[in-house]
Protein backbone atom coordinates (compact mmCIF):
# COMPACT_ATOMS: atom_id res chain seq x y z
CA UNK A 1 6.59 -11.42 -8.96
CA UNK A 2 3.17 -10.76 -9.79
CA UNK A 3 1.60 -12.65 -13.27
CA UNK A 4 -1.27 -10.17 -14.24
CA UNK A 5 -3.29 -9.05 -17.76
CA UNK A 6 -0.57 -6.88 -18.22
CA UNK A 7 2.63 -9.38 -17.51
CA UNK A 8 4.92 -9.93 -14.84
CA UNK A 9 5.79 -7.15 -12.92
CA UNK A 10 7.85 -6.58 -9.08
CA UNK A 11 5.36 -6.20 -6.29
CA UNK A 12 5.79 -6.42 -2.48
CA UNK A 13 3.40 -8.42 -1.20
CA UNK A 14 1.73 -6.75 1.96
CA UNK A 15 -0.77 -9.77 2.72
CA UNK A 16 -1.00 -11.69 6.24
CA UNK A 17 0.58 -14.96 5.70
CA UNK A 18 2.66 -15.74 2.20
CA UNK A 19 0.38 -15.94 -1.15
CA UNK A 20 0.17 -19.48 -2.86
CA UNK A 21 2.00 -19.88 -5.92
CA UNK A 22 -0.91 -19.14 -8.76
CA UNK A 23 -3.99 -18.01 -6.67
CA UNK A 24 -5.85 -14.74 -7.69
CA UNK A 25 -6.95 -11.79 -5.51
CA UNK A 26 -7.78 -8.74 -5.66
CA UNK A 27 -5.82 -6.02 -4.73
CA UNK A 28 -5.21 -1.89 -3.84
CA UNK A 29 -1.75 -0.79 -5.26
CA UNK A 30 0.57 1.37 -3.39
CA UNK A 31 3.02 2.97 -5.43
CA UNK A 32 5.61 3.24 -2.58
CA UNK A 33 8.70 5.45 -4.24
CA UNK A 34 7.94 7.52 -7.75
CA UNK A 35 11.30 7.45 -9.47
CA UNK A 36 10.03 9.50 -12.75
CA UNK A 37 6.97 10.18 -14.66
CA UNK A 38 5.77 10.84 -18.13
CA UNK A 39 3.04 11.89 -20.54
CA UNK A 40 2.25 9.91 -23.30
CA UNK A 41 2.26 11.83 -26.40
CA UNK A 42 -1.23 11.13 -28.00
CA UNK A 43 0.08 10.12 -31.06
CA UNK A 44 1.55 7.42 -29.70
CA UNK A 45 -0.34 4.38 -28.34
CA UNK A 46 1.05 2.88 -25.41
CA UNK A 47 -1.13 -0.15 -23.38
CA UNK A 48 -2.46 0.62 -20.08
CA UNK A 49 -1.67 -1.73 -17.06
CA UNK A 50 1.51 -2.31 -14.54
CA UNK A 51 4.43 -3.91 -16.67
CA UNK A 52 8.30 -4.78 -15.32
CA UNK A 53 10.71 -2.07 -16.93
CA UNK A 54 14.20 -3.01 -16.13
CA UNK A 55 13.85 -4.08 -12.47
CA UNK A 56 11.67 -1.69 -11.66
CA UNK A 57 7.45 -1.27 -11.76
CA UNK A 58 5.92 0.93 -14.32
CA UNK A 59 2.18 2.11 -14.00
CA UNK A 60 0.67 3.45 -17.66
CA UNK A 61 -3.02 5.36 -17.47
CA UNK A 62 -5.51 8.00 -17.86
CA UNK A 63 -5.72 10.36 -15.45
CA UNK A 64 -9.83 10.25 -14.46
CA UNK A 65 -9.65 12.51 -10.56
CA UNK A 66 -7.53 14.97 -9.81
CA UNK A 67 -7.70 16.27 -6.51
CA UNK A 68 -7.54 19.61 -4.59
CA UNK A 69 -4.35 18.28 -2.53
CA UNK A 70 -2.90 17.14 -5.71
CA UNK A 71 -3.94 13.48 -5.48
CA UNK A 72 -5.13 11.79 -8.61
CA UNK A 73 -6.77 8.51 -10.23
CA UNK A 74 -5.12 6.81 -12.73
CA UNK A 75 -7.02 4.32 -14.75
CA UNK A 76 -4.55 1.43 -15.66
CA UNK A 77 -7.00 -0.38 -18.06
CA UNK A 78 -8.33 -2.79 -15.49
CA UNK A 79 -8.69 -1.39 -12.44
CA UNK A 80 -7.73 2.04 -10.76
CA UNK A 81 -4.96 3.49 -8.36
CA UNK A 82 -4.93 6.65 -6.52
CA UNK A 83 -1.71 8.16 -6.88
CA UNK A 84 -0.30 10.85 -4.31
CA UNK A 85 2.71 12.35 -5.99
CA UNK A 86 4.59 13.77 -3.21
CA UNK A 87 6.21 16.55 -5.33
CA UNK A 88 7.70 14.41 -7.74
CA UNK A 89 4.84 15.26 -10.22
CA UNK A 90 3.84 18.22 -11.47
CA UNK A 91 0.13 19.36 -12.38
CA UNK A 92 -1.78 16.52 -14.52
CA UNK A 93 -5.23 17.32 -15.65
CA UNK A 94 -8.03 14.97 -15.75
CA UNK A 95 -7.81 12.94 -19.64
CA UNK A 96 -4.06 13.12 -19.69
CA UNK A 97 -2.17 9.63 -20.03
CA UNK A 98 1.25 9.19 -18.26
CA UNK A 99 3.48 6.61 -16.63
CA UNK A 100 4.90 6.93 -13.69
CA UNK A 101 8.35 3.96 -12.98
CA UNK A 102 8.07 3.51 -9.21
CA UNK A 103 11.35 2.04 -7.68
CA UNK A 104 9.04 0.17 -5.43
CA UNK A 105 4.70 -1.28 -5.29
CA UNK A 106 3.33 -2.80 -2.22
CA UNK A 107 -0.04 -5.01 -3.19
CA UNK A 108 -2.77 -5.29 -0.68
CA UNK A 109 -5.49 -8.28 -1.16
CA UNK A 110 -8.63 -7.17 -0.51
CA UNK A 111 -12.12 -8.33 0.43
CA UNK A 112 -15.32 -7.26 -1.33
């Protein structure tokens, strides 16, 4: 369980050794299985961020990158993840804001 801005949300932990109970890193997110996606209507709000939705992860952004091979950014409010979509997504366009409910997130700590 991972206790960020957001909430609690499921992660798997992909770090060398177990994580103590209540330190902070920083990580890269791996969104590991896309179950479904969404756009946000923009007329209604919904927070950015990672949040737990019924045992499973959801991630809530703005699309800021798309790429040629289909890869995109998506700005979750306090950091950013690249997503690779793997067919399960169709066309976004940079400024559009979507969740995606992943079945499964692997966290990475990372060094700067």
């Amino acid at each position: 369980m991972v206790r960020a801005e957001s909430g609690e949300w499921c992660a798997i932990w992909r770090g060398k050794g177990a994580a103590k109970h209540g330190q902070q890193f920083d990580v890269e997110i791996d969104v590991d299985d896309i179950e479904s996606w969404s756009l946000i209507d923009p007329g209604k709000r919904r927070d950015n961020g990672l949040f737990a939705d019924g045992g499973k992860t959801s991630l809530c952004g703005q699309v800021t990158l798309v790429y040629d091979d289909g890869l995109f950014v998506l700005d979750l409010g306090g950091g950013s993840t690249l997503v690779d979509p793997d067919e399960v997504i169709s066309e976004v366009l940079v400024g559009q804001q979507l969740c995606i409910t992943s079945n499964a997130v692997s966290i990475f700590p990372v060094d700067f």
